[in-house]
N, C-alpha and C. Protein backbone atom coordinates (compact mmCIF):
# COMPACT_ATOMS: atom_id res chain seq x y z
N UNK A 1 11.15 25.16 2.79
CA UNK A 1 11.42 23.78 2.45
C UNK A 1 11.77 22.96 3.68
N UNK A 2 12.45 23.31 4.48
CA UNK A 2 12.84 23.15 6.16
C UNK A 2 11.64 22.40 6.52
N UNK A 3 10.74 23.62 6.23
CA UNK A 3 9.41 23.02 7.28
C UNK A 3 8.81 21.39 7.01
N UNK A 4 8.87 21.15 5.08
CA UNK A 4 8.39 20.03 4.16
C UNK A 4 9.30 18.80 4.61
N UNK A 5 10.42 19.23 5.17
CA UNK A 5 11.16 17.78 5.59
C UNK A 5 10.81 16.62 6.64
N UNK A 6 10.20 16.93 7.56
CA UNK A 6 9.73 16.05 8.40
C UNK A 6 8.42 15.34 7.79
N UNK A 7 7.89 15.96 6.67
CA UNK A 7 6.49 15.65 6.11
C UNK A 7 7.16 14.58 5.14
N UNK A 8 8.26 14.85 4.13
CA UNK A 8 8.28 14.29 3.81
C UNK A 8 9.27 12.81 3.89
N UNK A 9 9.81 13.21 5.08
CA UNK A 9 10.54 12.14 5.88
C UNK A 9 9.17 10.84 6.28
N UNK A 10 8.55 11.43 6.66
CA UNK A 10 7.20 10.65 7.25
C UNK A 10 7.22 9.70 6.26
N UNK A 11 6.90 10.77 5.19
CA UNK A 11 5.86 10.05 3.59
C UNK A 11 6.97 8.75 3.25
N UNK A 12 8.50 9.02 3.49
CA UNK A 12 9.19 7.82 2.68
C UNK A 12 9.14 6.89 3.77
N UNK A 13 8.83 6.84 4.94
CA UNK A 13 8.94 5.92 6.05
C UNK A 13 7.63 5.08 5.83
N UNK A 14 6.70 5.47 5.74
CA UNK A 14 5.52 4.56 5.61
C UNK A 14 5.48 4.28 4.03
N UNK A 15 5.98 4.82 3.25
CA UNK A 15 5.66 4.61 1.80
C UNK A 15 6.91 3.02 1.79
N UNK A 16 8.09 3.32 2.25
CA UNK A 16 9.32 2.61 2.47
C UNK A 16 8.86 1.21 3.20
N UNK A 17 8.43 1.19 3.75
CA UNK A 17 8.69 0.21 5.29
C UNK A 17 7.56 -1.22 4.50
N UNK A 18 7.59 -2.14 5.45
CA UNK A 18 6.61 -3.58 4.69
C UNK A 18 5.59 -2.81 4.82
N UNK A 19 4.32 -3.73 4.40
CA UNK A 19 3.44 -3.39 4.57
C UNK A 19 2.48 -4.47 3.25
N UNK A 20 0.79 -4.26 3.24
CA UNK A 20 0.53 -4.45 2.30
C UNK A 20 0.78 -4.23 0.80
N UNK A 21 0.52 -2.93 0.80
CA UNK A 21 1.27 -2.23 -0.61
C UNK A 21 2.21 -3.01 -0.80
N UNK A 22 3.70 -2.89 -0.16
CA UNK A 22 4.30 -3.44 -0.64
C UNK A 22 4.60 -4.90 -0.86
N UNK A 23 3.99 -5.42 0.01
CA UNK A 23 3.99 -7.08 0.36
C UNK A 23 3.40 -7.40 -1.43
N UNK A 24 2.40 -6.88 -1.68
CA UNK A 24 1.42 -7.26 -3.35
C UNK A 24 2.84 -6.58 -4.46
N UNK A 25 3.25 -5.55 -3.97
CA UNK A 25 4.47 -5.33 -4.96
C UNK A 25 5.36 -6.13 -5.35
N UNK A 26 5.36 -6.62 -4.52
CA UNK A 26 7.20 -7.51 -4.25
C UNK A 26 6.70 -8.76 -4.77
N UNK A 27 5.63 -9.14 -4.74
CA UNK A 27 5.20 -10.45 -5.43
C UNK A 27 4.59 -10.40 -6.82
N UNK A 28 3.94 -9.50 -7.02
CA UNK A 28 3.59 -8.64 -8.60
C UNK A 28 5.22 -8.73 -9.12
N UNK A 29 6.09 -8.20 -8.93
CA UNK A 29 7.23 -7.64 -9.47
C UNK A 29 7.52 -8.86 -10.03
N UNK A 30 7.52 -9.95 -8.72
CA UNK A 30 8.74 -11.03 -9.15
C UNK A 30 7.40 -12.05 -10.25
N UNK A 31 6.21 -11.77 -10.14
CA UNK A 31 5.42 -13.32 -10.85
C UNK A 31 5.33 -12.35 -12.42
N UNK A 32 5.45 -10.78 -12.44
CA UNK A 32 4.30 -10.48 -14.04
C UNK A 32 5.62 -9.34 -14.33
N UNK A 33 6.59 -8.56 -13.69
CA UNK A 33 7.33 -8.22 -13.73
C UNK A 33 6.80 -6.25 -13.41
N UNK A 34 7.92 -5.14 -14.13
CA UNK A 34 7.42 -4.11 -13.37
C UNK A 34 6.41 -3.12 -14.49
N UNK A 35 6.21 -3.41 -14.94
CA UNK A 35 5.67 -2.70 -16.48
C UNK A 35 4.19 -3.06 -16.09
N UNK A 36 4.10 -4.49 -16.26
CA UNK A 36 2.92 -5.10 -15.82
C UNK A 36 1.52 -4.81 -14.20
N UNK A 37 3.46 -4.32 -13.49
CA UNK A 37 2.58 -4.23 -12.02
C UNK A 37 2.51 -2.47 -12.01
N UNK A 38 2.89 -1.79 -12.87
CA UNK A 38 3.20 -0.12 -12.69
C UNK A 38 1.25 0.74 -12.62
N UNK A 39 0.54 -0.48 -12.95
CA UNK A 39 -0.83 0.40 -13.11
C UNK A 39 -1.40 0.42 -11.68
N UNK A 40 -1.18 -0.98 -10.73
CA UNK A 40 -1.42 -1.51 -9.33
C UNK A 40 -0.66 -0.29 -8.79
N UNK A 41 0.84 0.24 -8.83
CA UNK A 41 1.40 1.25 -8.60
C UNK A 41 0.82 2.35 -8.10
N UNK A 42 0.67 2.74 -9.82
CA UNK A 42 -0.44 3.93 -9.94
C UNK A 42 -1.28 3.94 -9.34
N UNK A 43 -2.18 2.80 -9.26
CA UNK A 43 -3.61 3.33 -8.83
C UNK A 43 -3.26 3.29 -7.38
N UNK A 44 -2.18 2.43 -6.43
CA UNK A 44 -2.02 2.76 -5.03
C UNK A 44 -1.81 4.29 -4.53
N UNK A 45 -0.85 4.50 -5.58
CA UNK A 45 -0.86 6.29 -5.53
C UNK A 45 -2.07 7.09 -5.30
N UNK A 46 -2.89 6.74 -6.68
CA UNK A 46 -3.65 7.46 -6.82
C UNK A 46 -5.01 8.03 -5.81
N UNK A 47 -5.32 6.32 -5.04
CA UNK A 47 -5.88 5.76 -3.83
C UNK A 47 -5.31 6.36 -2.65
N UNK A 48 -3.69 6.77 -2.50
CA UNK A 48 -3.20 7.43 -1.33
C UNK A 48 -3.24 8.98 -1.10
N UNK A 49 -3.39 9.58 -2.23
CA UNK A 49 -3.59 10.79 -2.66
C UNK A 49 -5.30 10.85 -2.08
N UNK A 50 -5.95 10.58 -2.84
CA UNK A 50 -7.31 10.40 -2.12
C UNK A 50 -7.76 10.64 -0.96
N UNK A 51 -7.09 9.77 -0.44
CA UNK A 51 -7.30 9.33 1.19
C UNK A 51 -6.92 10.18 2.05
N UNK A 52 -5.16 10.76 1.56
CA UNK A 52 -5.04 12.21 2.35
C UNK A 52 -5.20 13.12 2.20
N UNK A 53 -5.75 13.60 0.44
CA UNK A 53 -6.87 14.85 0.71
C UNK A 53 -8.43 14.88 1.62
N UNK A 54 -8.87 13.54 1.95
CA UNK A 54 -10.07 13.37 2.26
C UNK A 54 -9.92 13.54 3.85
N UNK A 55 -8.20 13.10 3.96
CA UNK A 55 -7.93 13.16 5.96
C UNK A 55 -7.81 14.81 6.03
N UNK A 56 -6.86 15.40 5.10
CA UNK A 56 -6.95 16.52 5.35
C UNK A 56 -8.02 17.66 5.21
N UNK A 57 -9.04 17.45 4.79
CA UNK A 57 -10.60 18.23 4.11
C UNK A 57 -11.23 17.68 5.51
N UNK A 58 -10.85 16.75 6.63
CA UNK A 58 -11.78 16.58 7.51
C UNK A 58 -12.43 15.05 7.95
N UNK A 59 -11.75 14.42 7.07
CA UNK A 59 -12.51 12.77 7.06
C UNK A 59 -11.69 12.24 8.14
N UNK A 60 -10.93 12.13 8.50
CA UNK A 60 -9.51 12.24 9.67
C UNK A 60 -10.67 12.37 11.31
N UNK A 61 -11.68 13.14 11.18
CA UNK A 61 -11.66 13.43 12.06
C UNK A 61 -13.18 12.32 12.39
N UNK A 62 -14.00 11.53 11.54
CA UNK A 62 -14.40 10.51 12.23
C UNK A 62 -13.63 9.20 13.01
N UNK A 63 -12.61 9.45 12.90
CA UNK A 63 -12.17 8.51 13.50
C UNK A 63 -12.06 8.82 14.77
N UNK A 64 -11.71 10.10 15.37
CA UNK A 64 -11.87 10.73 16.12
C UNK A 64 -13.55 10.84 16.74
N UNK A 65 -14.12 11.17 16.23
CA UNK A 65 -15.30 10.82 16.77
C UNK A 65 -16.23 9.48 16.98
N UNK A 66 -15.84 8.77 16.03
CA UNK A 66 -16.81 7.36 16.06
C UNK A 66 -14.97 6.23 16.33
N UNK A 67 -14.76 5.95 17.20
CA UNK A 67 -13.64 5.03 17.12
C UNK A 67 -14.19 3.64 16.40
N UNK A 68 -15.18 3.26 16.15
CA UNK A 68 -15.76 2.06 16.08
C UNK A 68 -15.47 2.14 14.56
N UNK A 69 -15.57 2.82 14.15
CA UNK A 69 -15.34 2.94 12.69
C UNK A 69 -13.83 2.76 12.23
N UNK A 70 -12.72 3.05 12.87
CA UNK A 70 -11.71 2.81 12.89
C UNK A 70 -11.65 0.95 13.34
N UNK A 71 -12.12 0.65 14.41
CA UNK A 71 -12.18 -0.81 14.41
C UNK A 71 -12.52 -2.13 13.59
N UNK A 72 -13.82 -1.38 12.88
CA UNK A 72 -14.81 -1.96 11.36
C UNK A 72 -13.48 -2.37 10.44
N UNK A 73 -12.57 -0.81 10.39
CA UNK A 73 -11.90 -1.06 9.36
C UNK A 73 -10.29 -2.02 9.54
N UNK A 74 -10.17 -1.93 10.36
CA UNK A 74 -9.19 -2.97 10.96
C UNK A 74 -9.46 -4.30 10.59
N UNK A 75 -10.64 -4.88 11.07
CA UNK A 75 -11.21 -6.27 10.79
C UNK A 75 -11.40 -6.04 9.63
N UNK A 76 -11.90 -5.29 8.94
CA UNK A 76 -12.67 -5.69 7.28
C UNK A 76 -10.88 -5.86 6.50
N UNK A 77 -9.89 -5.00 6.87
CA UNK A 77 -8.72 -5.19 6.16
C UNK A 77 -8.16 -5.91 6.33
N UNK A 78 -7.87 -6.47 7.78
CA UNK A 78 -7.59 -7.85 8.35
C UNK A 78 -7.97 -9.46 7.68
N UNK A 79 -9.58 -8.87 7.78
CA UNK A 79 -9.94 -9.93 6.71
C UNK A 79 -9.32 -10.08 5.11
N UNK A 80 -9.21 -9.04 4.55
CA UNK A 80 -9.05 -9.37 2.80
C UNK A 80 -7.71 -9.42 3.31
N UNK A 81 -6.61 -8.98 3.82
CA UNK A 81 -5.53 -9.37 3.87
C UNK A 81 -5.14 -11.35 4.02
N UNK A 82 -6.01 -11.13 4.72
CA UNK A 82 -5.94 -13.13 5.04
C UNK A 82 -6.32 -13.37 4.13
N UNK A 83 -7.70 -12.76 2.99
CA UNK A 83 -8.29 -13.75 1.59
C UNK A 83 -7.05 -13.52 1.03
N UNK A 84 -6.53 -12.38 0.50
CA UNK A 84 -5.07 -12.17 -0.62
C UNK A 84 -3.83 -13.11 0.18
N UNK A 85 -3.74 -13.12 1.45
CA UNK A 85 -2.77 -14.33 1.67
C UNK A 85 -2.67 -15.78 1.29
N UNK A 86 -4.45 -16.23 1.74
CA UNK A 86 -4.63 -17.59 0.90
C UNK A 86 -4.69 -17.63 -0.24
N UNK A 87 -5.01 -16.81 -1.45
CA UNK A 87 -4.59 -16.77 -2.72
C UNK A 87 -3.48 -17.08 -3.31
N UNK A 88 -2.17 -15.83 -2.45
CA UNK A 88 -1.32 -15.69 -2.87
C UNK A 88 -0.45 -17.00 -2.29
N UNK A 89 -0.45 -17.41 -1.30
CA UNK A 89 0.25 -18.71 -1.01
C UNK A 89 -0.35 -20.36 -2.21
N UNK A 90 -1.40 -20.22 -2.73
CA UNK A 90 -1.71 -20.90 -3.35
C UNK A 90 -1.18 -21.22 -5.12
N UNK A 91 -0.87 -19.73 -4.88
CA UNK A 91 -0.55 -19.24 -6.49
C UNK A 91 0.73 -20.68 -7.32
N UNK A 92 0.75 -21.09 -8.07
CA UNK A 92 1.74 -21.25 -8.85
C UNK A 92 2.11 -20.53 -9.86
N UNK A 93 3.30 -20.87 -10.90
CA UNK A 93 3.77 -20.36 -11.95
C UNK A 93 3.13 -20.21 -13.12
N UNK A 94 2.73 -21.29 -12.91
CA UNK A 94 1.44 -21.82 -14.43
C UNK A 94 0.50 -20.83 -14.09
N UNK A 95 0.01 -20.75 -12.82
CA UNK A 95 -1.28 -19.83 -12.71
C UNK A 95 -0.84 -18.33 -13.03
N UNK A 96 0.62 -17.93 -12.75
CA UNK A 96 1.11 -16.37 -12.87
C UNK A 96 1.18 -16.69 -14.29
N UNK A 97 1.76 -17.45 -14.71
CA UNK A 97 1.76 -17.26 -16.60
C UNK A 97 0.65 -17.13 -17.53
N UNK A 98 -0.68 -17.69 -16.63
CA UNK A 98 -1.80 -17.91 -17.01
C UNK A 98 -2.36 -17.09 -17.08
N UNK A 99 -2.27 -15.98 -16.37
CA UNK A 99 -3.02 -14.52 -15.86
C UNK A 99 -2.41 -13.65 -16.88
N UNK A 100 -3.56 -12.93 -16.93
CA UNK A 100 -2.93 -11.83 -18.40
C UNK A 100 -2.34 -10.61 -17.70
N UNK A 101 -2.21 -10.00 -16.55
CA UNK A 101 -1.65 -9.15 -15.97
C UNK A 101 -1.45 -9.22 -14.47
N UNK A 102 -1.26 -8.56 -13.62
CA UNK A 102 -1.51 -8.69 -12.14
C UNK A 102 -2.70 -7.54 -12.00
N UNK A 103 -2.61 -7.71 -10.57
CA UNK A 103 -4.03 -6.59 -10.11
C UNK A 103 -3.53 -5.21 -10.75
N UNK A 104 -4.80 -4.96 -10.96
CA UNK A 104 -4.87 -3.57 -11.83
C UNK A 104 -5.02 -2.03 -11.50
N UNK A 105 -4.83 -0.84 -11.96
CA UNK A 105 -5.19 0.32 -11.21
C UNK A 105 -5.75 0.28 -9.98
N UNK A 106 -7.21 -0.09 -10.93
CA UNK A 106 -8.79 0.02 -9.81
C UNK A 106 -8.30 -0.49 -8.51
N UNK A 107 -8.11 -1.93 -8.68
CA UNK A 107 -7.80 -2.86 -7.63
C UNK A 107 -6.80 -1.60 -6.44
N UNK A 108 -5.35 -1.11 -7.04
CA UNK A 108 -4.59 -0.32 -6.44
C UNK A 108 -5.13 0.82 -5.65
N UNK A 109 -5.84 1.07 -6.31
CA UNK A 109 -6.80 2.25 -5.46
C UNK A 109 -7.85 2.26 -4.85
N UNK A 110 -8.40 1.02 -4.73
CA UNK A 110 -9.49 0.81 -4.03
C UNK A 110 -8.93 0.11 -3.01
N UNK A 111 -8.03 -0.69 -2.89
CA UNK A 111 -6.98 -1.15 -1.70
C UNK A 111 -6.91 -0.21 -0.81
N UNK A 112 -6.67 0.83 -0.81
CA UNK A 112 -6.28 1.87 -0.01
C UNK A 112 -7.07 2.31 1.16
N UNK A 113 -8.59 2.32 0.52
CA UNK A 113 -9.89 2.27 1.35
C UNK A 113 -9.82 1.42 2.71
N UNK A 114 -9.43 0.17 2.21
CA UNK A 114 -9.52 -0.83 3.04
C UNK A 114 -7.84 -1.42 3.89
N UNK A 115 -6.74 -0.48 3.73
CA UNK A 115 -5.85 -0.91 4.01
C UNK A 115 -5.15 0.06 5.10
N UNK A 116 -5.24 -0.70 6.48
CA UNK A 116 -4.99 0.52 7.73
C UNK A 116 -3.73 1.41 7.68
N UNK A 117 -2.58 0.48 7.00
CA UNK A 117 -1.68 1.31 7.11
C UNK A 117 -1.99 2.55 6.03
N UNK A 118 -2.69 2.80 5.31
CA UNK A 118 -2.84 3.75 4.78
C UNK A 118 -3.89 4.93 4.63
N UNK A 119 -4.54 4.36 5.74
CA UNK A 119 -5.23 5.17 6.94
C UNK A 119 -4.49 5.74 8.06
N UNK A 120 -4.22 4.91 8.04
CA UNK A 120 -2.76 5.72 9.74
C UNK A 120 -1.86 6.73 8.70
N UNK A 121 -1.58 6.09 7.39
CA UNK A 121 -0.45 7.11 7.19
C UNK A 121 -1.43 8.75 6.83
N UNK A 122 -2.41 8.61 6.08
CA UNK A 122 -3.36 9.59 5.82
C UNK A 122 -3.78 10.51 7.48
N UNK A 123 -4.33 9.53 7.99
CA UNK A 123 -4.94 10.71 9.04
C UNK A 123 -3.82 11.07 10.19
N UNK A 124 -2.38 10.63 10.52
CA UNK A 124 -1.00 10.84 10.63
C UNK A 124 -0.87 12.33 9.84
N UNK A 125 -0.61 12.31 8.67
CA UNK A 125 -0.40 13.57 7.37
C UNK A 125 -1.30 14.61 7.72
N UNK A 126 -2.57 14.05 7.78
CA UNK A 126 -3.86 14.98 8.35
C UNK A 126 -3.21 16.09 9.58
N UNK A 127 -3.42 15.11 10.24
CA UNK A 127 -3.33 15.76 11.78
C UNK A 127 -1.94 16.40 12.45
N UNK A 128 -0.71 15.80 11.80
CA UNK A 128 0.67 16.01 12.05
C UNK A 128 1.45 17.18 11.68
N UNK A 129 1.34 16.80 9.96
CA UNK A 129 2.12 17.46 8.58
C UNK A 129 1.31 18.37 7.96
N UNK A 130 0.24 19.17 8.76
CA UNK A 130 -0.57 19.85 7.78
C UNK A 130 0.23 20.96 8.18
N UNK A 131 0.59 22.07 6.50
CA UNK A 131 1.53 23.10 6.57
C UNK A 131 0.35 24.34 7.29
N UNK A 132 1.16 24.76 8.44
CA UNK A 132 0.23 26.01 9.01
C UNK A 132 -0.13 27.42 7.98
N UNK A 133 -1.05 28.37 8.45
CA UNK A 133 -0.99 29.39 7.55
C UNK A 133 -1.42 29.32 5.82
N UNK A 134 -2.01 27.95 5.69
CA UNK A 134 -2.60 27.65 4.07
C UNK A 134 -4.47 27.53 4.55
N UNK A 135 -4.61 27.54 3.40
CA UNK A 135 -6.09 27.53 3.63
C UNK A 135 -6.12 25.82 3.43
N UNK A 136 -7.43 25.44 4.05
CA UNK A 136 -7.33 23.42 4.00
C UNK A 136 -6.81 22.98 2.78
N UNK A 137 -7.92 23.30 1.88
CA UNK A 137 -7.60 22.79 0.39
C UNK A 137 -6.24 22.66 -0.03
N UNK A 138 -5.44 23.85 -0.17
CA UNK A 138 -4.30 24.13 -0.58
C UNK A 138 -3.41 23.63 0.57
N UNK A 139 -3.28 23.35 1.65
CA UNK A 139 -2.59 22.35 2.49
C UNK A 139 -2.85 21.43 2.33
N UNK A 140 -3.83 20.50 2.44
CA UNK A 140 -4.60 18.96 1.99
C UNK A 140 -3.63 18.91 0.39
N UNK A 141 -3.53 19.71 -0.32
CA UNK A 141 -3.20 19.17 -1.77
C UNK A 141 -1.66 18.97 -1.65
N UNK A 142 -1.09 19.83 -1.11
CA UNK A 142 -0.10 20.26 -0.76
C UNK A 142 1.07 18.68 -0.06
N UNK A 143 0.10 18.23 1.07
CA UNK A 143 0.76 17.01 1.81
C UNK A 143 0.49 15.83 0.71
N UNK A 144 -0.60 15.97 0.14
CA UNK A 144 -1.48 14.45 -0.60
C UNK A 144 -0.20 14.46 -1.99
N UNK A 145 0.10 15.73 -2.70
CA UNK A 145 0.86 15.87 -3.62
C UNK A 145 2.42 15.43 -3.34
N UNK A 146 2.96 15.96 -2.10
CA UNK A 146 4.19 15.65 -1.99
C UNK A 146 4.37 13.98 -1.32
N UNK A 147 3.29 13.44 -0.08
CA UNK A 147 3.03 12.17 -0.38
C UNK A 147 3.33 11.17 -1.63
N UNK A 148 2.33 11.59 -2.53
CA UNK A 148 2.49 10.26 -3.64
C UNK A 148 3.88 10.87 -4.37
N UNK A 149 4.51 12.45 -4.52
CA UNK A 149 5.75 12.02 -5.33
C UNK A 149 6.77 11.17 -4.87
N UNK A 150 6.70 11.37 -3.09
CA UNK A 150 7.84 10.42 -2.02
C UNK A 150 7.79 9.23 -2.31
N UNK A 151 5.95 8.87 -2.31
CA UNK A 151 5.95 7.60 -2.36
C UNK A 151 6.01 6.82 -3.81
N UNK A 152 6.33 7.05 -5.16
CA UNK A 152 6.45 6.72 -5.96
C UNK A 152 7.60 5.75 -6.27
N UNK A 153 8.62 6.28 -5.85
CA UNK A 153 10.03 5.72 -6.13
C UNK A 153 10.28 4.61 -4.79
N UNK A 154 9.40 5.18 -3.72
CA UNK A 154 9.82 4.16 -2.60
C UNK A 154 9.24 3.27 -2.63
N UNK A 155 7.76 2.59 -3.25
CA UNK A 155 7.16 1.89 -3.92
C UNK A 155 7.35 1.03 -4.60
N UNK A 156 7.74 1.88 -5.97
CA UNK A 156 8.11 1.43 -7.42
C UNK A 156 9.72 0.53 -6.61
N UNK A 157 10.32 0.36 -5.33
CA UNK A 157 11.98 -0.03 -5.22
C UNK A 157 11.23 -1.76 -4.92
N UNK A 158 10.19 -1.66 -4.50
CA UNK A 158 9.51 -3.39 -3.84
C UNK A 158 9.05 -3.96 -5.12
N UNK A 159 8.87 -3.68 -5.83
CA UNK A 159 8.52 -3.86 -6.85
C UNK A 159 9.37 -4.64 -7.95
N UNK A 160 10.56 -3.51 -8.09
CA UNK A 160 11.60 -3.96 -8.60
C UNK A 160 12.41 -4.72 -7.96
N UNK A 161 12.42 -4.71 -6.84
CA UNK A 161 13.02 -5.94 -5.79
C UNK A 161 12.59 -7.26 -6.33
N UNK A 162 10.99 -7.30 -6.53
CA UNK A 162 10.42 -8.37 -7.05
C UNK A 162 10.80 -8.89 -8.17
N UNK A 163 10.98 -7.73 -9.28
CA UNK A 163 12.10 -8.20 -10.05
C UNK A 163 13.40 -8.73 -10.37
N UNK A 164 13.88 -8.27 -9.23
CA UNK A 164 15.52 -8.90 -9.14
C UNK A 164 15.61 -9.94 -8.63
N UNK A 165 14.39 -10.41 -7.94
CA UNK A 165 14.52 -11.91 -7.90
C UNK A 165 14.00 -13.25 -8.93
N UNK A 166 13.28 -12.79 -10.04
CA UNK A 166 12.32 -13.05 -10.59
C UNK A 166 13.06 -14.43 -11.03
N UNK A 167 14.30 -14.05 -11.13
CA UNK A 167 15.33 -15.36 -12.30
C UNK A 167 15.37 -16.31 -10.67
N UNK A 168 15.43 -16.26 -9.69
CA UNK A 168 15.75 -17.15 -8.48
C UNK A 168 14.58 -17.98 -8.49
N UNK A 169 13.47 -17.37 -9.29
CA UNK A 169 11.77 -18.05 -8.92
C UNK A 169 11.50 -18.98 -10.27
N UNK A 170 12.61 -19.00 -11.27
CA UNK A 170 12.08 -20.01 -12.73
C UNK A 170 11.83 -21.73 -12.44
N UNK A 171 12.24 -21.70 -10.81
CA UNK A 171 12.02 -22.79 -10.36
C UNK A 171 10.88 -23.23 -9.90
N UNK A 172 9.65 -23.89 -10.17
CA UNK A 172 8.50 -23.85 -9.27
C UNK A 172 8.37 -24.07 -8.32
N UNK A 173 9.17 -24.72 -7.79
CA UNK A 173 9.57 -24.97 -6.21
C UNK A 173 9.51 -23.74 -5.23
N UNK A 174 10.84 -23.50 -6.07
CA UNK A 174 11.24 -22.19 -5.42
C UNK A 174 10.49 -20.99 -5.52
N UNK A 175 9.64 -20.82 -6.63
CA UNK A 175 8.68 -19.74 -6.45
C UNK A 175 7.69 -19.64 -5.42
N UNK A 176 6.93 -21.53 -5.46
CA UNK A 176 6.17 -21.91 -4.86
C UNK A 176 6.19 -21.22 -3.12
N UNK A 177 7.67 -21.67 -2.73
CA UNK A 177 8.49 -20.90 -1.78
C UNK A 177 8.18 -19.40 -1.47
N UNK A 178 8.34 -19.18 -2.42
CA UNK A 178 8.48 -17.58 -2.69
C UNK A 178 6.79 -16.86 -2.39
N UNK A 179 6.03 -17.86 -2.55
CA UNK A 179 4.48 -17.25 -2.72
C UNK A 179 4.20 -17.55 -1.60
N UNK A 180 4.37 -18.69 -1.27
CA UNK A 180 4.12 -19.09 0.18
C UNK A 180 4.52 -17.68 2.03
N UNK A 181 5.79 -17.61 1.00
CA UNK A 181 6.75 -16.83 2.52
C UNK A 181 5.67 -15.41 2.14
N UNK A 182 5.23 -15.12 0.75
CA UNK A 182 4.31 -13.76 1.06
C UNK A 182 3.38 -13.92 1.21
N UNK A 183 2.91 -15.24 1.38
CA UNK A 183 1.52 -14.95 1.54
C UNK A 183 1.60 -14.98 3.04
N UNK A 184 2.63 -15.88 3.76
CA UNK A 184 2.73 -15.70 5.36
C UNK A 184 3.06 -13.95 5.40
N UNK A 185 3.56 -13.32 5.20
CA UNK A 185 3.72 -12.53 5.39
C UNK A 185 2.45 -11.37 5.50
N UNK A 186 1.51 -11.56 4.64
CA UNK A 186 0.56 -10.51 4.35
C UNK A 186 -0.67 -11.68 5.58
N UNK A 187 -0.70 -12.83 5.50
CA UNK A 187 -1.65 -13.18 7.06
C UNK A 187 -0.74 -12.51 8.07
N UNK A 188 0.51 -12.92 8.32
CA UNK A 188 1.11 -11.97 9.63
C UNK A 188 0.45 -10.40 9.94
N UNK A 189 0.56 -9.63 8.56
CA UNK A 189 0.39 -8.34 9.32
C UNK A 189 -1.12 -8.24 9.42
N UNK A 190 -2.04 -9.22 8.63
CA UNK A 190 -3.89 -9.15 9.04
C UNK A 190 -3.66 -9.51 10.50
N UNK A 191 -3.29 -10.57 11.16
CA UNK A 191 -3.43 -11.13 12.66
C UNK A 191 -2.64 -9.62 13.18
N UNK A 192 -1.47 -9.08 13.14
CA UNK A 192 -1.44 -7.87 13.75
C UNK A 192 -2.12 -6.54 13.65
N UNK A 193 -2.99 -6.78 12.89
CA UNK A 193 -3.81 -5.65 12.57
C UNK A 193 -5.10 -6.01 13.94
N UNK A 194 -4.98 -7.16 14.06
CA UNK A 194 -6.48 -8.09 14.59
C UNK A 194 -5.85 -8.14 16.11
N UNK A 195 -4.76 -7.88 16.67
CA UNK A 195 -4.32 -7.79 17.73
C UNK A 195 -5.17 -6.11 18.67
């Protein structure tokens, strides 16, 4: 278990810390609440699991060989990060009340594809945290499994954050506020991705 601690120290640090994921959490939470945003959740999970069985089975290692492909994906995430910023800064209340849910599973897990920090955290897990002495498979399942349980609760906390502010946002102003500062927030980390 000794050995699983630094792995899974990792997993709550990037699962924990800003980021996209959580930047769409924290604003899901507070506009549709956490019930509503728990499938976006899921499917981020489900999408992160993915990604680091696929770093650990070996996909980890084009990046390593083709760097350009690592660059593609920088800009292509860079980009939708800036489209979901101008969205989300645009958003009003009427429009969150208007919407029958927030982004959905699919959406959650197909994010992942396109979202670097969860490429760094995957081929990181790959290359770092793989338990010695297992055969791939059963190591790959092994990190991808204890990954999404870390990252569940550290997740699901931005989320509910979003919730605990939700009563500060019945103001449209102040929500307005509120959509605005995330949507700066999610262009901030596209332009640092683009750095």
């Amino acid at each position: 278990m000794s050995d699983l601690l630094p792995l899974m120290s990792y997993c709550l640090l990037m699962s924990g810390t800003p980021g996209p994921n959580n930047v769409m959490l924290t604003t899901s939470g507070a506009n549709f609440g956490y019930r509503a945003t728990l499938p976006q959740i899921l499917g981020i999970l489900l999408g992160g699991f993915v990604l680091t069985l696929a770093c650990c089975l070996g996909l980890g290692q084009l990046f390593l060989a083709w760097p350009l492909a690592q660059q593609l994906l920088r800009i292509g995430g860079a980009l939708y990060l800036l489209f979901l910023a101008w969205k989300l800064s645009g958003a009003t209340m009427a429009q969150a009340g208007a919407l029958p849910q927030p982004l959905g599973f699919a959406h959650g897990a197909l994010f992942q594809l396109i979202n670097p920090k969860s490429w760094l955290k995957a081929v990181t897990l790959a290359s770092a945290f793989m338990p010695a002495g297992l055969p791939p498979l059963q190591a790959g399942l092994l990190v991808a499994v204890l990954g999404t349980v870390v990252g569940f609760p550290a997740i699901s906390m931005w989320a509910l954050f979003g919730v605990a502010i939700r009563r500060l946002l019945e103001r449209p102003a102040v929500q307005r506020g509120f959509n605005l500062c995330m949507g700066g927030a999610l262009a901030l980390l596209a332009l640092l991705l683009l750095r």
